[in-house]
Structures are given as structure tokens and as C-alpha cells.
PDB file of N, CA and C in Angstrom:
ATOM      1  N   UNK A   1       0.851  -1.166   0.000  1.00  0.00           N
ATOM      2  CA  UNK A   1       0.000   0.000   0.000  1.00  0.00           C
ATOM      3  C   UNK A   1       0.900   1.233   0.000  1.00  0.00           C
ATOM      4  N   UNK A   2       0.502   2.064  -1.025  1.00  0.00           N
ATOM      5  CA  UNK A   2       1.565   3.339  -1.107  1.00  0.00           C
ATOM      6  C   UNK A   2       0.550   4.638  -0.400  1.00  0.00           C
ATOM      7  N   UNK A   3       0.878   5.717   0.075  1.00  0.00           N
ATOM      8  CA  UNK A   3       0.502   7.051   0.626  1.00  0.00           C
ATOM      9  C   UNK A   3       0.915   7.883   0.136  1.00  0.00           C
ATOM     10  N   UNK A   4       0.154   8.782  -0.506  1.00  0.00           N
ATOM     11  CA  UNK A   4       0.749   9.958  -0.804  1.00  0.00           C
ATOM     12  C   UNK A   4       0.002  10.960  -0.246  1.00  0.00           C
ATOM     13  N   UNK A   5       0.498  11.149   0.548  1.00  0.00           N
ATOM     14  CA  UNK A   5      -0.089  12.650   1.014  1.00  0.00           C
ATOM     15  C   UNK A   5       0.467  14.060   0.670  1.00  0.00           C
ATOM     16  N   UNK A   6      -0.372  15.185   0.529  1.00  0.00           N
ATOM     17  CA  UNK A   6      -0.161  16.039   0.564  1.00  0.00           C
ATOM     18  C   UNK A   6       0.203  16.447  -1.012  1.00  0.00           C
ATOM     19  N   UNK A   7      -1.055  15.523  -2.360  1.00  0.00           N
ATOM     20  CA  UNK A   7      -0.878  15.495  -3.519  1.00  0.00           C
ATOM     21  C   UNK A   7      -2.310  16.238  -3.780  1.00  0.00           C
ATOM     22  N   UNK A   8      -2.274  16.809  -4.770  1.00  0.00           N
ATOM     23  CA  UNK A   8      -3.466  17.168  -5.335  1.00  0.00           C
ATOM     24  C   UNK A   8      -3.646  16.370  -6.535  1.00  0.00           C
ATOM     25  N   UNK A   9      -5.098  16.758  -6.274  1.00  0.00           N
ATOM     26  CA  UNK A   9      -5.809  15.833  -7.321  1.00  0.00           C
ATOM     27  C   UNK A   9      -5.533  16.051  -8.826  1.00  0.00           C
ATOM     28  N   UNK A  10      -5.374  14.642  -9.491  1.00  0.00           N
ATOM     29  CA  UNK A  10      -5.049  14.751 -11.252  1.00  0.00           C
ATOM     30  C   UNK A  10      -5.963  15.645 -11.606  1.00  0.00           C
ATOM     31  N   UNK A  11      -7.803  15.680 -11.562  1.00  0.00           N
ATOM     32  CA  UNK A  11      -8.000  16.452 -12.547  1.00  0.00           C
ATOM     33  C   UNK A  11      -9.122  17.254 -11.911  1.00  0.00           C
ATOM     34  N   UNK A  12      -9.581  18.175 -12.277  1.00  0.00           N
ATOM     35  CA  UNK A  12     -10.102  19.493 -11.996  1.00  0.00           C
ATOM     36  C   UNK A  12     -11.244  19.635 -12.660  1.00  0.00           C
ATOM     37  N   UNK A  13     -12.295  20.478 -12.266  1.00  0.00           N
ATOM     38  CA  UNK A  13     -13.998  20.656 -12.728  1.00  0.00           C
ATOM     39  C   UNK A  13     -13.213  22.264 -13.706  1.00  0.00           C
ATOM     40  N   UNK A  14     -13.439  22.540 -14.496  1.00  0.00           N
ATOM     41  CA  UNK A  14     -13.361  23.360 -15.232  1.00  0.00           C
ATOM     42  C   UNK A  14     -15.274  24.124 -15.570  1.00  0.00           C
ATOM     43  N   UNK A  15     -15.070  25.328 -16.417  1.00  0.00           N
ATOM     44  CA  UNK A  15     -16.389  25.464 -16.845  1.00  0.00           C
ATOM     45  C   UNK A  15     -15.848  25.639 -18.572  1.00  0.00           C
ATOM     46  N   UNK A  16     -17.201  25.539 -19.137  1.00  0.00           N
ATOM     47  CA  UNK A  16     -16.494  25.553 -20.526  1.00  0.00           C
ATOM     48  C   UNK A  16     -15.617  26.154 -21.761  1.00  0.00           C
ATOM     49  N   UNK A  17     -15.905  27.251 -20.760  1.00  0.00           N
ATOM     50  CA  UNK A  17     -14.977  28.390 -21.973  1.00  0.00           C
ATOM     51  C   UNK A  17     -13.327  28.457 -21.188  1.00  0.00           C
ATOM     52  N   UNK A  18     -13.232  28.299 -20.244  1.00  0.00           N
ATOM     53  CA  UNK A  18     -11.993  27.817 -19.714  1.00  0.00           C
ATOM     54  C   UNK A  18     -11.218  27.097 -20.978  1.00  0.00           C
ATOM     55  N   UNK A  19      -9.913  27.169 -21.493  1.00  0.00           N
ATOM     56  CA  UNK A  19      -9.171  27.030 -22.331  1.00  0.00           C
ATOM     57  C   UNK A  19      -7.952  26.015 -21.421  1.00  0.00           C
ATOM     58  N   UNK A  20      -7.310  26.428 -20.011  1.00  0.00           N
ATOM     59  CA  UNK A  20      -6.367  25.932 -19.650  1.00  0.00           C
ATOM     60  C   UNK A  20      -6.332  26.306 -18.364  1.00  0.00           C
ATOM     61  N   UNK A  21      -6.162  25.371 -17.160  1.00  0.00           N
ATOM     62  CA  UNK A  21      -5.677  25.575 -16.168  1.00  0.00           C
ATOM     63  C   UNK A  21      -3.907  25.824 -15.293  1.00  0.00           C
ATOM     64  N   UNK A  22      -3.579  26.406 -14.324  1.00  0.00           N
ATOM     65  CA  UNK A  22      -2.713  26.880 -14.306  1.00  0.00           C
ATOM     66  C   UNK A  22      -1.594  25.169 -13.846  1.00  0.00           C
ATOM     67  N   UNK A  23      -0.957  24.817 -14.346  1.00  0.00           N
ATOM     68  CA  UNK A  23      -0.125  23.727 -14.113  1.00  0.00           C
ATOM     69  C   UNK A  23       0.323  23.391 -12.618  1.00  0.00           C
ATOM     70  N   UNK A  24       0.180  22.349 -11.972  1.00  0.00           N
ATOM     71  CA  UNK A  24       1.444  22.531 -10.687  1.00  0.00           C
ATOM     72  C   UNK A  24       2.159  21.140 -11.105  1.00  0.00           C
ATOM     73  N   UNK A  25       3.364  20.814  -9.901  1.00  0.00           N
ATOM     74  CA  UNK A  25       3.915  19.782 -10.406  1.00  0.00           C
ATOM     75  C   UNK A  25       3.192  18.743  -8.562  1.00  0.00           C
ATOM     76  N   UNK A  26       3.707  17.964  -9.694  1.00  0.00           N
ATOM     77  CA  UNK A  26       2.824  16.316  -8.695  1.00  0.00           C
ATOM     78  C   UNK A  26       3.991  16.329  -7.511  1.00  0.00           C
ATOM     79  N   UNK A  27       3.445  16.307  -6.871  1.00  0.00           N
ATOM     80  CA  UNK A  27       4.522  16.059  -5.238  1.00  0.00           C
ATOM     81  C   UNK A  27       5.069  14.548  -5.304  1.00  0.00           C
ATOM     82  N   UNK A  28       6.250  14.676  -4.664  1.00  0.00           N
ATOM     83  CA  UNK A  28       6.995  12.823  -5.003  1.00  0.00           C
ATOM     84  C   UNK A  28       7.320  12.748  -3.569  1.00  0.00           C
ATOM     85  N   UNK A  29       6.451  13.134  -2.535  1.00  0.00           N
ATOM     86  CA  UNK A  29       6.832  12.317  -1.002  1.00  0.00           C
ATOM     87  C   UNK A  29       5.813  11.510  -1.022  1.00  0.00           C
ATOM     88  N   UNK A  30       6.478  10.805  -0.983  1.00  0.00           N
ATOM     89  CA  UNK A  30       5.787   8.890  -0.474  1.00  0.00           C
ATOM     90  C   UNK A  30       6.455   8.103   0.554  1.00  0.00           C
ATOM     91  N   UNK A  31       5.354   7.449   1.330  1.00  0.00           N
ATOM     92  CA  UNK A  31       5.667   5.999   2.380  1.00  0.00           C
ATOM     93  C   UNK A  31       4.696   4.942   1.775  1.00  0.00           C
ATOM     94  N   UNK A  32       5.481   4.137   2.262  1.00  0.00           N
ATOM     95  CA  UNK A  32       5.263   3.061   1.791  1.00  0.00           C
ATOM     96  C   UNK A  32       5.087   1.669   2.755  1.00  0.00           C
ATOM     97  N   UNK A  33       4.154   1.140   2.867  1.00  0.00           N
ATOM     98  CA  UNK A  33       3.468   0.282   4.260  1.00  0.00           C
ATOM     99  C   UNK A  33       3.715  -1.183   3.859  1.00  0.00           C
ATOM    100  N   UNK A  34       4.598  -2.161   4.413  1.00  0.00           N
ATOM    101  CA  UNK A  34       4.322  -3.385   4.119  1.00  0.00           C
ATOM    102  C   UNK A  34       3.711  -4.328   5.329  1.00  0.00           C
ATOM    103  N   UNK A  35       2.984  -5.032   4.903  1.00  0.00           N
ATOM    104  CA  UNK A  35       2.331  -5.982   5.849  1.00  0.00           C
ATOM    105  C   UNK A  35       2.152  -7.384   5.894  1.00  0.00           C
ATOM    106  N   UNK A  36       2.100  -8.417   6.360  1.00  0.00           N
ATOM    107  CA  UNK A  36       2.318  -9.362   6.481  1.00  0.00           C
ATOM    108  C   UNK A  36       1.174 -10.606   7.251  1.00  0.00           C
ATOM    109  N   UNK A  37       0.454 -11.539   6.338  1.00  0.00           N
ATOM    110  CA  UNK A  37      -0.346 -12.031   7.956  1.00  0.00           C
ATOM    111  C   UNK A  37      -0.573 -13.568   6.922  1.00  0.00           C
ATOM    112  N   UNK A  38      -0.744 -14.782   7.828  1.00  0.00           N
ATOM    113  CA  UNK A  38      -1.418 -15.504   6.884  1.00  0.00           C
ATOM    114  C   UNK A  38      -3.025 -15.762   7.270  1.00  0.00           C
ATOM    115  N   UNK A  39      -3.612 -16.394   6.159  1.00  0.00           N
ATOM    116  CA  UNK A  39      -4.728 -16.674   5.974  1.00  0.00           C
ATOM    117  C   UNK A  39      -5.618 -16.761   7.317  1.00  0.00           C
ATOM    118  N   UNK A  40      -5.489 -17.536   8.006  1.00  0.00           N
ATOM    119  CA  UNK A  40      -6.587 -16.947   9.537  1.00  0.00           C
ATOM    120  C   UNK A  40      -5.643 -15.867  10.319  1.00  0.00           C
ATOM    121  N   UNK A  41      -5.039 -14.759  10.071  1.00  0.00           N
ATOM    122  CA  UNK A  41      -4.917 -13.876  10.805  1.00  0.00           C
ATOM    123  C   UNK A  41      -4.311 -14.246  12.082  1.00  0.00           C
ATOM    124  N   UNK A  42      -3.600 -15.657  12.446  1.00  0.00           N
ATOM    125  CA  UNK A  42      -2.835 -16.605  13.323  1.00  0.00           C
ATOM    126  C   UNK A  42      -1.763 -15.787  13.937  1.00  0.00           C
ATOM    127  N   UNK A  43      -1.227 -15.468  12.715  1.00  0.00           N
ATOM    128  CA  UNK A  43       0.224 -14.680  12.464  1.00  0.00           C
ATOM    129  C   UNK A  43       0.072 -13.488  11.585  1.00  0.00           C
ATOM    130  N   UNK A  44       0.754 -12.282  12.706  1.00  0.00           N
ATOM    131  CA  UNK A  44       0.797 -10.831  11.933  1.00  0.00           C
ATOM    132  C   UNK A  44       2.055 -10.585  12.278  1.00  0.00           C
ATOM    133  N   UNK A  45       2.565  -9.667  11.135  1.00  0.00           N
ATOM    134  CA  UNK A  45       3.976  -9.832  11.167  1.00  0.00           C
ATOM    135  C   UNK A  45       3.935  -7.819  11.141  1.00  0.00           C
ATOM    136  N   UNK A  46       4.612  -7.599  12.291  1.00  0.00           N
ATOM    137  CA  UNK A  46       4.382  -6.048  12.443  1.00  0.00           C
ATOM    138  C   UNK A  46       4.557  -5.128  11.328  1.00  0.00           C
ATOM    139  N   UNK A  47       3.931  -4.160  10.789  1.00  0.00           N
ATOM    140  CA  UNK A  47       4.031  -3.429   9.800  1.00  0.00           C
ATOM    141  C   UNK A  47       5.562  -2.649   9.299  1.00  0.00           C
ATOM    142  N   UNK A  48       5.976  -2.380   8.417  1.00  0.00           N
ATOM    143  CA  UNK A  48       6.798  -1.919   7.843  1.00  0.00           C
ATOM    144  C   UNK A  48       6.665  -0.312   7.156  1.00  0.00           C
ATOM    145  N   UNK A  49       7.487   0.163   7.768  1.00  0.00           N
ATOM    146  CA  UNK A  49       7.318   1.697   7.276  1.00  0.00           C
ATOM    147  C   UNK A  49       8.514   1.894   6.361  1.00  0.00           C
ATOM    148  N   UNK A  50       8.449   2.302   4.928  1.00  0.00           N
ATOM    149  CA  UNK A  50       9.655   2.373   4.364  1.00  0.00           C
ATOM    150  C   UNK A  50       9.325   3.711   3.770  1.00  0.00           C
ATOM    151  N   UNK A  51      10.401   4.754   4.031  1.00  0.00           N
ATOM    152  CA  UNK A  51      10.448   6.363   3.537  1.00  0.00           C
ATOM    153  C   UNK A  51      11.620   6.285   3.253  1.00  0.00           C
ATOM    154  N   UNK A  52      12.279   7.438   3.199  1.00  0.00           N
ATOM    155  CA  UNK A  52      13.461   7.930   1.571  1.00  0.00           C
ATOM    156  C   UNK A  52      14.528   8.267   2.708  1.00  0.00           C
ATOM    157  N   UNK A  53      13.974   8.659   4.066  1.00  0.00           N
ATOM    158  CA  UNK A  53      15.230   9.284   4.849  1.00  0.00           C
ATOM    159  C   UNK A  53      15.846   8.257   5.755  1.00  0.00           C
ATOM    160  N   UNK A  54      17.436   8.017   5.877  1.00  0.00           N
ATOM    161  CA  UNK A  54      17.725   6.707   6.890  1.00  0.00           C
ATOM    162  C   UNK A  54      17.516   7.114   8.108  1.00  0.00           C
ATOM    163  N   UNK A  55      17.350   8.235   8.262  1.00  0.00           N
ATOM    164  CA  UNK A  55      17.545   9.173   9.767  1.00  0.00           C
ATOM    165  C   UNK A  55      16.312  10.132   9.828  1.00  0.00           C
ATOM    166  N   UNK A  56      15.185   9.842   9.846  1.00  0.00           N
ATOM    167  CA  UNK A  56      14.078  10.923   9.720  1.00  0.00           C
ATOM    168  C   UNK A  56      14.075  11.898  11.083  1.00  0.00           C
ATOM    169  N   UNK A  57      13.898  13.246  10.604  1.00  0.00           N
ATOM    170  CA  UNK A  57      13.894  14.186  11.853  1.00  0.00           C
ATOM    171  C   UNK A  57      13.083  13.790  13.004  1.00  0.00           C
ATOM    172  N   UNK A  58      11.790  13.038  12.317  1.00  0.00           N
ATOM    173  CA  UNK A  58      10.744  13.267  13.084  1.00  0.00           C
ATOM    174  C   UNK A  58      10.921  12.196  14.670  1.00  0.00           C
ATOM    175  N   UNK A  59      11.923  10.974  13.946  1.00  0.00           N
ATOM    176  CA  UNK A  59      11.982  10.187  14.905  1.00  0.00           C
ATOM    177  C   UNK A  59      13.666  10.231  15.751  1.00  0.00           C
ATOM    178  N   UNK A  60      13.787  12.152  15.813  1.00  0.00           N
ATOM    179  CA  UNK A  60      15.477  12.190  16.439  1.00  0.00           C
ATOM    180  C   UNK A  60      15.900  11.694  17.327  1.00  0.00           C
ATOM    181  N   UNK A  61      14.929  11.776  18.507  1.00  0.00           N
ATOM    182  CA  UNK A  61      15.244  11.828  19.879  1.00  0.00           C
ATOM    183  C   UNK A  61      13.707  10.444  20.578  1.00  0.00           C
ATOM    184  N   UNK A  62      13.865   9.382  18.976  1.00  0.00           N
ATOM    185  CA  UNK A  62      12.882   8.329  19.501  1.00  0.00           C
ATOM    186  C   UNK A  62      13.833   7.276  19.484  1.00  0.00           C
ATOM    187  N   UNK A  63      13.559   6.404  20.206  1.00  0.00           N
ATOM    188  CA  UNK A  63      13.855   4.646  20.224  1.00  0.00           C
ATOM    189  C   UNK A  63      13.334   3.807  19.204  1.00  0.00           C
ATOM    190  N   UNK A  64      14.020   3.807  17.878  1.00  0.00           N
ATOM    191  CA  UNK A  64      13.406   3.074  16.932  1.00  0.00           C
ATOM    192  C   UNK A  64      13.023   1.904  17.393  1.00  0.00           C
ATOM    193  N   UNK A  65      13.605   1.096  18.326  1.00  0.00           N
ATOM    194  CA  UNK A  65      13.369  -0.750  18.471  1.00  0.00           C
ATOM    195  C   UNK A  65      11.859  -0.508  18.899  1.00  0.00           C
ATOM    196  N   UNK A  66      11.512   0.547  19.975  1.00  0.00           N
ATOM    197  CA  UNK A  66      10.261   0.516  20.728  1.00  0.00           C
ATOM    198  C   UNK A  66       9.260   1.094  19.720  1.00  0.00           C
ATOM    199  N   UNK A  67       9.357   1.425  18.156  1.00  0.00           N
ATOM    200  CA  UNK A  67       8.108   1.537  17.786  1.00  0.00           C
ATOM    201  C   UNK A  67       7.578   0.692  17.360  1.00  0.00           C
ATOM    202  N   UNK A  68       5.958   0.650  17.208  1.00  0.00           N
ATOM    203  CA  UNK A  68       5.219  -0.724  16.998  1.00  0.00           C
ATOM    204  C   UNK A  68       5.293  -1.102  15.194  1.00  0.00           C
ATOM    205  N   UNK A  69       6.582  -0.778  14.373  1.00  0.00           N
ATOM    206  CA  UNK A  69       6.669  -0.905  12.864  1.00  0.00           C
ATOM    207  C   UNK A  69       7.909  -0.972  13.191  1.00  0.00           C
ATOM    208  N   UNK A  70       8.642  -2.008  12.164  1.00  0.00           N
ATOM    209  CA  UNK A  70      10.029  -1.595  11.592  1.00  0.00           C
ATOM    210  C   UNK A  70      10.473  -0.678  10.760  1.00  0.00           C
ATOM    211  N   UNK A  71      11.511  -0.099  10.413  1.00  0.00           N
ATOM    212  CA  UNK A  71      11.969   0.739   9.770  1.00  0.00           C
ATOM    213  C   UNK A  71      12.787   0.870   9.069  1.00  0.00           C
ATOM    214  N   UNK A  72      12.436   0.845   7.357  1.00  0.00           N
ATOM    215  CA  UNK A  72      13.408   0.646   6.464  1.00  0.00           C
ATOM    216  C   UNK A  72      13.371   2.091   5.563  1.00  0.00           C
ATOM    217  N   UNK A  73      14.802   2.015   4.693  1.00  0.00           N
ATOM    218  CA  UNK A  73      14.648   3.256   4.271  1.00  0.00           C
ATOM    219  C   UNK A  73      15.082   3.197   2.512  1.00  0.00           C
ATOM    220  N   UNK A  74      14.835   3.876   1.635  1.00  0.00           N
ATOM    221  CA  UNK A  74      15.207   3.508   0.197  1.00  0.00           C
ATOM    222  C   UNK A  74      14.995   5.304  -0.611  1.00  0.00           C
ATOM    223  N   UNK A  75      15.664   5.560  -1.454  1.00  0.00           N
ATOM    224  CA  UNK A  75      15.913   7.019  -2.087  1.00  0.00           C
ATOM    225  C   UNK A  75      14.252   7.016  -2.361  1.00  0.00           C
ATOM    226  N   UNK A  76      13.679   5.623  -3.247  1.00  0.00           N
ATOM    227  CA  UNK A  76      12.499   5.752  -3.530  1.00  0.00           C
ATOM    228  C   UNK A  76      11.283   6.069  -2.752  1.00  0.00           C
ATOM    229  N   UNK A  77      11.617   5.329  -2.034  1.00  0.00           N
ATOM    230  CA  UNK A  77      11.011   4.550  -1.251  1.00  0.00           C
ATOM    231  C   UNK A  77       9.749   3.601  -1.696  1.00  0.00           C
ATOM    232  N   UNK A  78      10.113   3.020  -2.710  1.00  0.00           N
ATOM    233  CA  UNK A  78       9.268   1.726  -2.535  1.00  0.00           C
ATOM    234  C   UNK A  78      10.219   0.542  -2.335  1.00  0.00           C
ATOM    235  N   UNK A  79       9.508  -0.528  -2.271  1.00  0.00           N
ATOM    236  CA  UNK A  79       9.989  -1.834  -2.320  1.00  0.00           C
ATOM    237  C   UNK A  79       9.974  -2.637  -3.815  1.00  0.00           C
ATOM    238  N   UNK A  80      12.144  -3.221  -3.771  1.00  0.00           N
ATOM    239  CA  UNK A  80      12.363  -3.409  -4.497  1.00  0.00           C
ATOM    240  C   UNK A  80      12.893  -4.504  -4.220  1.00  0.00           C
ATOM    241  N   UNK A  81      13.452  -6.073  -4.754  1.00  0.00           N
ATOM    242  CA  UNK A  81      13.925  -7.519  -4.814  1.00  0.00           C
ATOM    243  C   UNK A  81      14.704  -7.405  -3.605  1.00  0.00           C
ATOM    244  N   UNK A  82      15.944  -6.561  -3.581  1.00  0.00           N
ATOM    245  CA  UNK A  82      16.489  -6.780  -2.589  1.00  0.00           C
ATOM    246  C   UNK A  82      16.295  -6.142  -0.793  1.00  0.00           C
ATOM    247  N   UNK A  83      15.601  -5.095  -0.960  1.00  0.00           N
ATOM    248  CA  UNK A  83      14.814  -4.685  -0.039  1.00  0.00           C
ATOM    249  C   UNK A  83      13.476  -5.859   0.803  1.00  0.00           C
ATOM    250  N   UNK A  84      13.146  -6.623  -0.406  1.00  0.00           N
ATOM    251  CA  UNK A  84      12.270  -7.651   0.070  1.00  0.00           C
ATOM    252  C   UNK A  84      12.574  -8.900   0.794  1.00  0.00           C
ATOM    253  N   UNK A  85      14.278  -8.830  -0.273  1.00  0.00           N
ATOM    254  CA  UNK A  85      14.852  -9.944   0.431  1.00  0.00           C
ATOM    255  C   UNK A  85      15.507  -9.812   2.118  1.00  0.00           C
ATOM    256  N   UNK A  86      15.789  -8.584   2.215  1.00  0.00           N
ATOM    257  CA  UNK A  86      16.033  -8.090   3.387  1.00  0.00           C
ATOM    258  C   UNK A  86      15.000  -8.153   4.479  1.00  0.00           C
ATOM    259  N   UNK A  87      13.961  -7.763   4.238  1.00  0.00           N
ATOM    260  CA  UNK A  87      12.554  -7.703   4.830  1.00  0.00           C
ATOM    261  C   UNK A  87      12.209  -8.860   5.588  1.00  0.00           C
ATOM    262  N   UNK A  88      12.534  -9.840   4.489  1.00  0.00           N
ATOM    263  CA  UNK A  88      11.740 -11.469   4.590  1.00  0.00           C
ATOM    264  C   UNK A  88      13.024 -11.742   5.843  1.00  0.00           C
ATOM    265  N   UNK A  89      14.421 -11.895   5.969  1.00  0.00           N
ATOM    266  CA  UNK A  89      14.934 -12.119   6.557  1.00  0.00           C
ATOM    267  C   UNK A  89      15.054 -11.832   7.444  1.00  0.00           C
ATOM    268  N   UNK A  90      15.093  -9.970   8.468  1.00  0.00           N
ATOM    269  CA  UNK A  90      14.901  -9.455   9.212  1.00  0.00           C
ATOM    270  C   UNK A  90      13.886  -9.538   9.936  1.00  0.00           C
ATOM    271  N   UNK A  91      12.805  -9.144   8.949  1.00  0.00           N
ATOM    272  CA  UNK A  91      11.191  -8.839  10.086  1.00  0.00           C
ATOM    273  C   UNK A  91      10.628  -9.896   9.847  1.00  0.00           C
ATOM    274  N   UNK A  92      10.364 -10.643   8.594  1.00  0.00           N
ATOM    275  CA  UNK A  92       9.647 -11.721   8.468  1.00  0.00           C
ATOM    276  C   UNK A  92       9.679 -13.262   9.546  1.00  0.00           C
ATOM    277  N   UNK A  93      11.066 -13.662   9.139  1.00  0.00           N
ATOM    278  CA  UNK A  93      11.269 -14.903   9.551  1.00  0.00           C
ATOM    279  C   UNK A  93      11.658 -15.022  11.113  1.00  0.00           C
ATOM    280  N   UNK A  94      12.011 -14.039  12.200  1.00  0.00           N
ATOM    281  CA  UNK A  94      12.176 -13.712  13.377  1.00  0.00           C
ATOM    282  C   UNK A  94      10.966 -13.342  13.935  1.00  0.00           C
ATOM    283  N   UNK A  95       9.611 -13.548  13.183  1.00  0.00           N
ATOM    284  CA  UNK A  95       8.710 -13.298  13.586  1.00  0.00           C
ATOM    285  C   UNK A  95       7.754 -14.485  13.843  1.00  0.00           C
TER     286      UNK A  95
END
């Protein structure tokens, strides 16, 4: 599941004699949520927060181990082969 917040919407109500609206550009901050469970919900495998920064401001002066998500980080930030493979090994299988 991807998030984008803080995007405006692709397209716009115009009226008809309107010719062109004024352009903006598409915002590229994204997180990105991975999750994990099997079929009866037996096993949940704690959520995954993956954003672009290795060091986010927001969490300066937090205890990463004590939040209830792990925390991975990528320029993109989505999830890519080896990021997954990392994932599966770290959070997955210790779980």
C-alpha cells in the first residue's frame, strides 16, 4: 500500500470556456506500508514503514526498536527484490 499525502488531485472541474488551467507539479513524497499475515490472521507480522530518509527528523530523539513498525529506508522509497529480500529475513522470519 503506497501514501501519498499532501498530492493534489489529477484532474479538476473546469467550466467551458476555460481554455487551460494553471499547471502545478505532482509532489513525489511517499511511504510506503508493508504488511504481512497468513490466511486466519494466526500470524501478523508487524508493519513496515519504508520512507526515503535513513535518519528521519521526526523520529530524532525516539527509540526506533520501541516503535510498533520496523523501519526501512530507500531514495524511492518503494519496495524493491532486494529490499524484500532483506525484509523477509529481518522482520519476516524472526517473527
Amino acid at each position: 500500500m503506497k501514501l501519498y499525502w499532501r498530492t493534489l488531485p489529477m484532474k479538476t472541474l473546469g467550466a467551458e470556456n476555460e481554455t487551460a488551467a494553471p499547471g502545478r507539479k505532482k509532489m513525489k513524497d511517499r511511504v510506503t506500508f508493508l504488511g504481512s499475515a497468513n490466511a486466519s490472521l494466526s500470524h501478523r507480522v508487524k508493519l513496515t514503514l519504508m520512507g526515503k530518509s535513513k535518519k528521519p527528523r521526526c523520529f530524532k530523539n525516539i527509540n526506533k526498536t520501541a516503535l510498533p513498525v520496523h523501519d526501512m529506508h530507500q531514495e524511492s522509497a518503494w519496495v524493491n527484490s532486494s529490499l524484500f529480500s532483506e525484509w523477509l529475513h529481518d522482520c519476516f522470519v524472526p517473527e
